[in-house]
Protein backbone atom coordinates (compact mmCIF):
# COMPACT_ATOMS: atom_id res chain seq x y z
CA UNK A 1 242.07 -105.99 -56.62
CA UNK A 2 238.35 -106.78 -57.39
CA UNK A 3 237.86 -110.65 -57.84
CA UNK A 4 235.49 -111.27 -61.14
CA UNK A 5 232.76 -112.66 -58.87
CA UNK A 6 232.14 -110.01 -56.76
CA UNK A 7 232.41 -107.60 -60.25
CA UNK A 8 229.85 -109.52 -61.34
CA UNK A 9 227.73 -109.69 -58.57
CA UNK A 10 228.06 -105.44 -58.33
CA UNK A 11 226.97 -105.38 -61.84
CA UNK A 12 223.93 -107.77 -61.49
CA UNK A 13 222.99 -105.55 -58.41
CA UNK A 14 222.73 -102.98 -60.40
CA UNK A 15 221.25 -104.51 -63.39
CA UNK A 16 218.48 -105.30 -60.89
CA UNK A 17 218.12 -101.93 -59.31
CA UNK A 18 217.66 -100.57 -62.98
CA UNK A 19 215.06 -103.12 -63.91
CA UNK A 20 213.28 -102.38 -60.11
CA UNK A 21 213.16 -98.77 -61.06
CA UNK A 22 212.07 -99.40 -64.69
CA UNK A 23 208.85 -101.91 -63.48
CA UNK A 24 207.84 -99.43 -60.57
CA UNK A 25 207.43 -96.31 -63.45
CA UNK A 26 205.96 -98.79 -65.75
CA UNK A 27 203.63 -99.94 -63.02
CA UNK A 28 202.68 -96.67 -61.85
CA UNK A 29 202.91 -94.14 -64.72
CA UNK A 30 202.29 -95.96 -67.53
CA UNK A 31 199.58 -98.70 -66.84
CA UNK A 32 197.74 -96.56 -64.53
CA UNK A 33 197.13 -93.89 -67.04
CA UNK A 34 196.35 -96.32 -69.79
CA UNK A 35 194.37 -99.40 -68.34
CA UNK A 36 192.09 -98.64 -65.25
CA UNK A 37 191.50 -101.72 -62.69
CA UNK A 38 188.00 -101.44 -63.69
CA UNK A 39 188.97 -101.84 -67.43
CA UNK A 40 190.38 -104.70 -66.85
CA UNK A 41 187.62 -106.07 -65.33
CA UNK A 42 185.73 -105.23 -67.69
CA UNK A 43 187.17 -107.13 -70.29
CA UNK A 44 187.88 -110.06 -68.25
CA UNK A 45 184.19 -110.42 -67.77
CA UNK A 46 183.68 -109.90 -71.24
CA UNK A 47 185.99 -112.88 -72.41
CA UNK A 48 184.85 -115.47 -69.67
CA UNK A 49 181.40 -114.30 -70.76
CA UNK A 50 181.93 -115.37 -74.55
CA UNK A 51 183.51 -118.21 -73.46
CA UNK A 52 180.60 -119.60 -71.49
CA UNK A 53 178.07 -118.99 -74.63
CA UNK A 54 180.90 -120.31 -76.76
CA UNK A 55 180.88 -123.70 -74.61
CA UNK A 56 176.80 -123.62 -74.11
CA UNK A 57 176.74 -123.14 -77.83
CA UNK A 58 178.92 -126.47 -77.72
CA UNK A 59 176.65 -128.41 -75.18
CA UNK A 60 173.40 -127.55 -76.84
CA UNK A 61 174.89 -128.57 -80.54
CA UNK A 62 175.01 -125.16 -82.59
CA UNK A 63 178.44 -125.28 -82.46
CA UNK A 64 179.64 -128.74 -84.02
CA UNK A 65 182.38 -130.58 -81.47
CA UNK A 66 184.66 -131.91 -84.11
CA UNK A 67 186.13 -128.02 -83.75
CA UNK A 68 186.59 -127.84 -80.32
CA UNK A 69 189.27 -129.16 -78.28
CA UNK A 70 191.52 -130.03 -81.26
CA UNK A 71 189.80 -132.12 -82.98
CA UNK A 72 190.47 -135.09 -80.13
CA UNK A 73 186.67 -135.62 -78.91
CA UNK A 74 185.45 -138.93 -80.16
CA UNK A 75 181.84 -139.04 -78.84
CA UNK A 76 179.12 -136.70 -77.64
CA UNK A 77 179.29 -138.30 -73.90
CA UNK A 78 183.16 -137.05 -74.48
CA UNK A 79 182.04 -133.77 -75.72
CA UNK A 80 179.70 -133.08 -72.65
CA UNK A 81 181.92 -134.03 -70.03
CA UNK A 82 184.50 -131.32 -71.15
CA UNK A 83 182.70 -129.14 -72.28
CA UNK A 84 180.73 -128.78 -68.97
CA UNK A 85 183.50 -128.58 -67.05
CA UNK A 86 185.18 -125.63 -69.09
CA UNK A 87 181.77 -124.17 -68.52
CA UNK A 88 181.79 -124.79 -65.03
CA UNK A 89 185.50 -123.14 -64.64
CA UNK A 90 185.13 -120.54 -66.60
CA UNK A 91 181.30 -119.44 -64.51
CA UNK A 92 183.73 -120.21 -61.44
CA UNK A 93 186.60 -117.57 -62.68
CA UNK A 94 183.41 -115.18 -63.21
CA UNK A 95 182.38 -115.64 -59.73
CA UNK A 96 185.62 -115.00 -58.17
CA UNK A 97 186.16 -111.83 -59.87
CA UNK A 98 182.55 -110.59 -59.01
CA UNK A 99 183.09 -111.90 -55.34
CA UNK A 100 186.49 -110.07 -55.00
CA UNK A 101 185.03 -106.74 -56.74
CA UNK A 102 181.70 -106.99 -55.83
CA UNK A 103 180.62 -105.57 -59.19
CA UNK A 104 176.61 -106.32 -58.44
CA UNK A 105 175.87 -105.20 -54.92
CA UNK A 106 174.15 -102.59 -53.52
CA UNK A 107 177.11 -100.60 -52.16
CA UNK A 108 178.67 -100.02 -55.67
């Protein structure tokens, strides 16, 4: 006789065996084939990139702040604390990714 606990336990094993299998081929046939590492890189440069203009656009007053940040920005000493520290994470987040790639040097 087979309690019900350790039925279930058998059947989560192999629940998570199937799943296992399932991520490995999605991981290595599928995303492989359609998104490159350097793809992605790509366009994670790309959207930190626009995000920088979009928050230098902010600092320098193109862009008007009563958009940004829902709306919750009362004054323009507000405004240019947060918006210069988004700008300063986001450059950050770029520098990372260039200092783990190393997408500019001389090797590459």
């Amino acid at each position: 006789m087979i309690f019900p606990g350790v039925a279930f336990l058998v059947r989560m094993n192999l629940f998570y065996r199937m799943l296992n299998m399932r991520k490995q081929f999605y991981q290595n046939v599928i995303m492989k084939k359609f998104l490159t590492e350097r793809f992605a890189i790509n366009g994670l440069l790309t959207i930190l990139s626009l995000f920088v203009i979009f928050h230098l656009l902010v600092i320098i007053k193109i862009i008007p702040f009563e958009i940004v940040w829902g709306g919750r920005l009362k004054d323009q000493s507000q405004m240019l604390t947060f918006e210069t520290f988004s700008a300063i994470i986001n450059m950050f987040m770029l520098y990372r990714i260039e200092n783990v790639y190393h997408l500019f040097s001389a090797e590459s």
